[in-house]
Protein backbone atom coordinates (compact mmCIF):
# COMPACT_ATOMS: atom_id res chain seq x y z
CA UNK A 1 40.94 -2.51 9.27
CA UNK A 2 38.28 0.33 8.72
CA UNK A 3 34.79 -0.77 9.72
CA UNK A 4 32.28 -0.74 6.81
CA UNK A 5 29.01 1.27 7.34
CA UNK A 6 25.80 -0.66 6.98
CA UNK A 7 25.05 1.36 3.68
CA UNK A 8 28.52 -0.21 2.52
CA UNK A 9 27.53 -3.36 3.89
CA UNK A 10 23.59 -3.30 1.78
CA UNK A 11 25.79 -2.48 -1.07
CA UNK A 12 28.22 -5.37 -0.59
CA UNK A 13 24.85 -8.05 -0.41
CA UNK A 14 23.57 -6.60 -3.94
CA UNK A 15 20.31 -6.62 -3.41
CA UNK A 16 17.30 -4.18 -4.16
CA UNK A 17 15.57 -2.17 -2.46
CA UNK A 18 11.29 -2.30 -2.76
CA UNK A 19 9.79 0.72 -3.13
CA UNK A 20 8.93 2.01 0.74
CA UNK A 21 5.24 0.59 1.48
CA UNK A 22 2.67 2.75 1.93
CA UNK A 23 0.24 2.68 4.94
CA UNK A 24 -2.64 1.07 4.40
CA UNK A 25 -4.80 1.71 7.39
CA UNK A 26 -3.96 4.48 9.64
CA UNK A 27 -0.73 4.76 10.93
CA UNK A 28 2.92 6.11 9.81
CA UNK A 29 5.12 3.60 8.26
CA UNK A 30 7.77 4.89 10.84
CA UNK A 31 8.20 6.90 14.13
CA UNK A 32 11.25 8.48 15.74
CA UNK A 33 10.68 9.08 19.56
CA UNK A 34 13.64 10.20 21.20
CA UNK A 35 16.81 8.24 20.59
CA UNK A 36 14.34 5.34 18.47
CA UNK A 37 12.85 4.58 15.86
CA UNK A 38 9.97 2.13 15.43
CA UNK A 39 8.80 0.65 12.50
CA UNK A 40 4.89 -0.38 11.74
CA UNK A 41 4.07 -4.08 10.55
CA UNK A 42 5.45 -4.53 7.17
CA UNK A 43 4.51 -7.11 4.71
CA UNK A 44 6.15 -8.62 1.92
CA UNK A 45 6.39 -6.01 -0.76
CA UNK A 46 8.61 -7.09 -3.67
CA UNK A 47 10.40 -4.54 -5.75
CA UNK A 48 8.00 -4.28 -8.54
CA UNK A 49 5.55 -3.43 -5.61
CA UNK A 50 3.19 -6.19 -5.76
CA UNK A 51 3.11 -8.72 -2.25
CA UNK A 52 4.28 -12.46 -2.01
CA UNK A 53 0.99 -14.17 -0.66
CA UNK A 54 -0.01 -17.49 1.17
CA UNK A 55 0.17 -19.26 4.06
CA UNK A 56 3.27 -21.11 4.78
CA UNK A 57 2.84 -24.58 5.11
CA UNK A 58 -0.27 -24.63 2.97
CA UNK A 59 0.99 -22.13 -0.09
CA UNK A 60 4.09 -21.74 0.69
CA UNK A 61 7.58 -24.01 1.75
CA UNK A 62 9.60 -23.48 4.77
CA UNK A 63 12.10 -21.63 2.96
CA UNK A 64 9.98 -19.61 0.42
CA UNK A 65 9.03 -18.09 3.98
CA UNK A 66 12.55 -17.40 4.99
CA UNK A 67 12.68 -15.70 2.11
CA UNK A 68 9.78 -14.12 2.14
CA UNK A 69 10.60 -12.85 5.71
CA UNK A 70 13.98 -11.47 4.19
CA UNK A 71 11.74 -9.77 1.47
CA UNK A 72 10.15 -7.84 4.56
CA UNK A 73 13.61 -7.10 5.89
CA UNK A 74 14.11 -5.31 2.55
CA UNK A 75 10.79 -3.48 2.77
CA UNK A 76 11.80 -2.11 6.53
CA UNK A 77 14.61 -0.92 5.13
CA UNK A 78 13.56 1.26 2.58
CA UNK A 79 11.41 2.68 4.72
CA UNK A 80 13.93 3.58 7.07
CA UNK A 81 15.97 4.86 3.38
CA UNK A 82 13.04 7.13 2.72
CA UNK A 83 12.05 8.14 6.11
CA UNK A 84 15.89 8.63 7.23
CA UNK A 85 17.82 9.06 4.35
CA UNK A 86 20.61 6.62 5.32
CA UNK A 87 20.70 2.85 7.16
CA UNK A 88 23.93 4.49 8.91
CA UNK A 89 21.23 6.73 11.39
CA UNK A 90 20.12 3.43 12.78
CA UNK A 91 22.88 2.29 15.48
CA UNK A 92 21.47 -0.83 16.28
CA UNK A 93 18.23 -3.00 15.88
CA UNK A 94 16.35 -2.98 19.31
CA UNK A 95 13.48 -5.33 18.72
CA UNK A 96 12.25 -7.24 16.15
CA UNK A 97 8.26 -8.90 16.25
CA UNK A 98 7.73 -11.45 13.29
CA UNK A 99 4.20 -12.72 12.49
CA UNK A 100 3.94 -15.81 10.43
CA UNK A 101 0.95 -17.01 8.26
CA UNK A 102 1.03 -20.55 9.03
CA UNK A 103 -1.11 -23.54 8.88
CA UNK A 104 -2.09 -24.75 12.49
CA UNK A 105 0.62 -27.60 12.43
CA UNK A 106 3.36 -25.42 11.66
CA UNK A 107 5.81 -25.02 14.82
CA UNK A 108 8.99 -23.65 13.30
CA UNK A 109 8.28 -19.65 13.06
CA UNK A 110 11.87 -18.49 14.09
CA UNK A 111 13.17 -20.14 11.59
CA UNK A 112 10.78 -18.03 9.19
CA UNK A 113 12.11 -14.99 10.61
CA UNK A 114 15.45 -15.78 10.43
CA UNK A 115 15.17 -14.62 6.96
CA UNK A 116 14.81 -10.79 8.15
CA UNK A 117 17.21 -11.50 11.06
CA UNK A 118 20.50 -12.70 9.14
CA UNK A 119 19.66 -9.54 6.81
CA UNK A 120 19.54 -7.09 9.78
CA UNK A 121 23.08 -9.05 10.74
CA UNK A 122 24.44 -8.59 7.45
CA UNK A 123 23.06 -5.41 7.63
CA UNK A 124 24.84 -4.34 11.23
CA UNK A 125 26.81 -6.85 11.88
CA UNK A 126 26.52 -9.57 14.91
CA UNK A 127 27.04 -6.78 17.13
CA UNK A 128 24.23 -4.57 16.15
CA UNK A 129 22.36 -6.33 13.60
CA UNK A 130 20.58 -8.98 16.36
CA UNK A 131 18.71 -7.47 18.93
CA UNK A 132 15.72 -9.07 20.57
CA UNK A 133 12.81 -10.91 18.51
CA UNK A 134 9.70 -12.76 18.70
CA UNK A 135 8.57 -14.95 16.06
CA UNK A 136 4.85 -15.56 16.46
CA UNK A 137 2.00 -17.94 14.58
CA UNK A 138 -1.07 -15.95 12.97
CA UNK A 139 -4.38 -17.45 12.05
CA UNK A 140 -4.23 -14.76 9.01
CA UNK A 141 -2.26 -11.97 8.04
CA UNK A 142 -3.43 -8.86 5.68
CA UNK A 143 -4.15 -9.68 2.09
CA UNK A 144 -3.26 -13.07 2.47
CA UNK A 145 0.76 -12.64 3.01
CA UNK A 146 2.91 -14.97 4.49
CA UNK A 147 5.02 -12.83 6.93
CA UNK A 148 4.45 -9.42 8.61
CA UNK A 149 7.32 -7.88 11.05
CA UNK A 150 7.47 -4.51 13.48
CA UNK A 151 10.76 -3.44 14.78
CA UNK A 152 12.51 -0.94 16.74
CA UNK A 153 15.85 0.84 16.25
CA UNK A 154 18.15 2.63 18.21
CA UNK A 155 19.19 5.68 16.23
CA UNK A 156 23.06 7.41 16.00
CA UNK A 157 23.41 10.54 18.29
């Protein structure tokens, strides 16, 4: 059985792409250094380019922050699209840091992230798509958003 690309496998999920954030301090949106790729904090653009915001636990469900955590997955992805041209550069994900907006009493942050995680799976596959990950409590986050994630891929020779 032929094994699909990760541009197949987007496809396959039919889902859309946001448009690729722009920076809004100083810093690039992405950075290839040798053999990998690392990705700035993202936040939680949605396709018509406006954010999802709140605090989760206070604004915002358990799962409306899985799913806003996916909607970051989406927005690291298109900027890997635009700054690569194709998910099939990226070999494998590396390292994946996941902030969470939460109240003080929330405790269940991986969970959260899991929404960007299974989508970097799907993405990938088991193999690739899961690479190591922290899933971290924030006091605040930029403009109020619920979820902000870094990572770092290992790019195709």
């Amino acid at each position: 059985m032929a094994k699909t690309s990760p541009e197949e496998n987007f496809a396959a999920l039919g889902l859309v792409l946001p448009p690729a954030p722009k920076p809004l301090g100083v810093y690039k949106p992405g950075l290839q250094v040798d053999h990998f790729y690392y990705v700035s904090g993202h936040g939680t653009v949605q396709t018509d380019g406006s954010l999802i915001i709140g605090r989760i636990g206070a604004d915002l469900d358990i799962e409306e922050g899985k799913l806003a955590a996916r909607q970051v997955g989406l927005a690291i992805l298109a900027t890997l699209k635009a700054q690569l041209g194709s998910l099939n550069r990226i070999k494998r994900v590396i390292k994946v840091l996941g902030m969470v907006n939460a109240t003080e009493d929330f405790l269940r942050h991986p969970y959260v992230i899991n929404g960007c995680s299974e989508l970097f799976a799907q993405v990938w596959g088991e193999e690739n798509g899961i690479g190591v990950r922290s899933a971290v409590g924030m006091g605040t986050l930029p403009d109020n958003i619920p979820v902000e994630i870094e990572a770092v891929f290992e790019l195709n020779d």
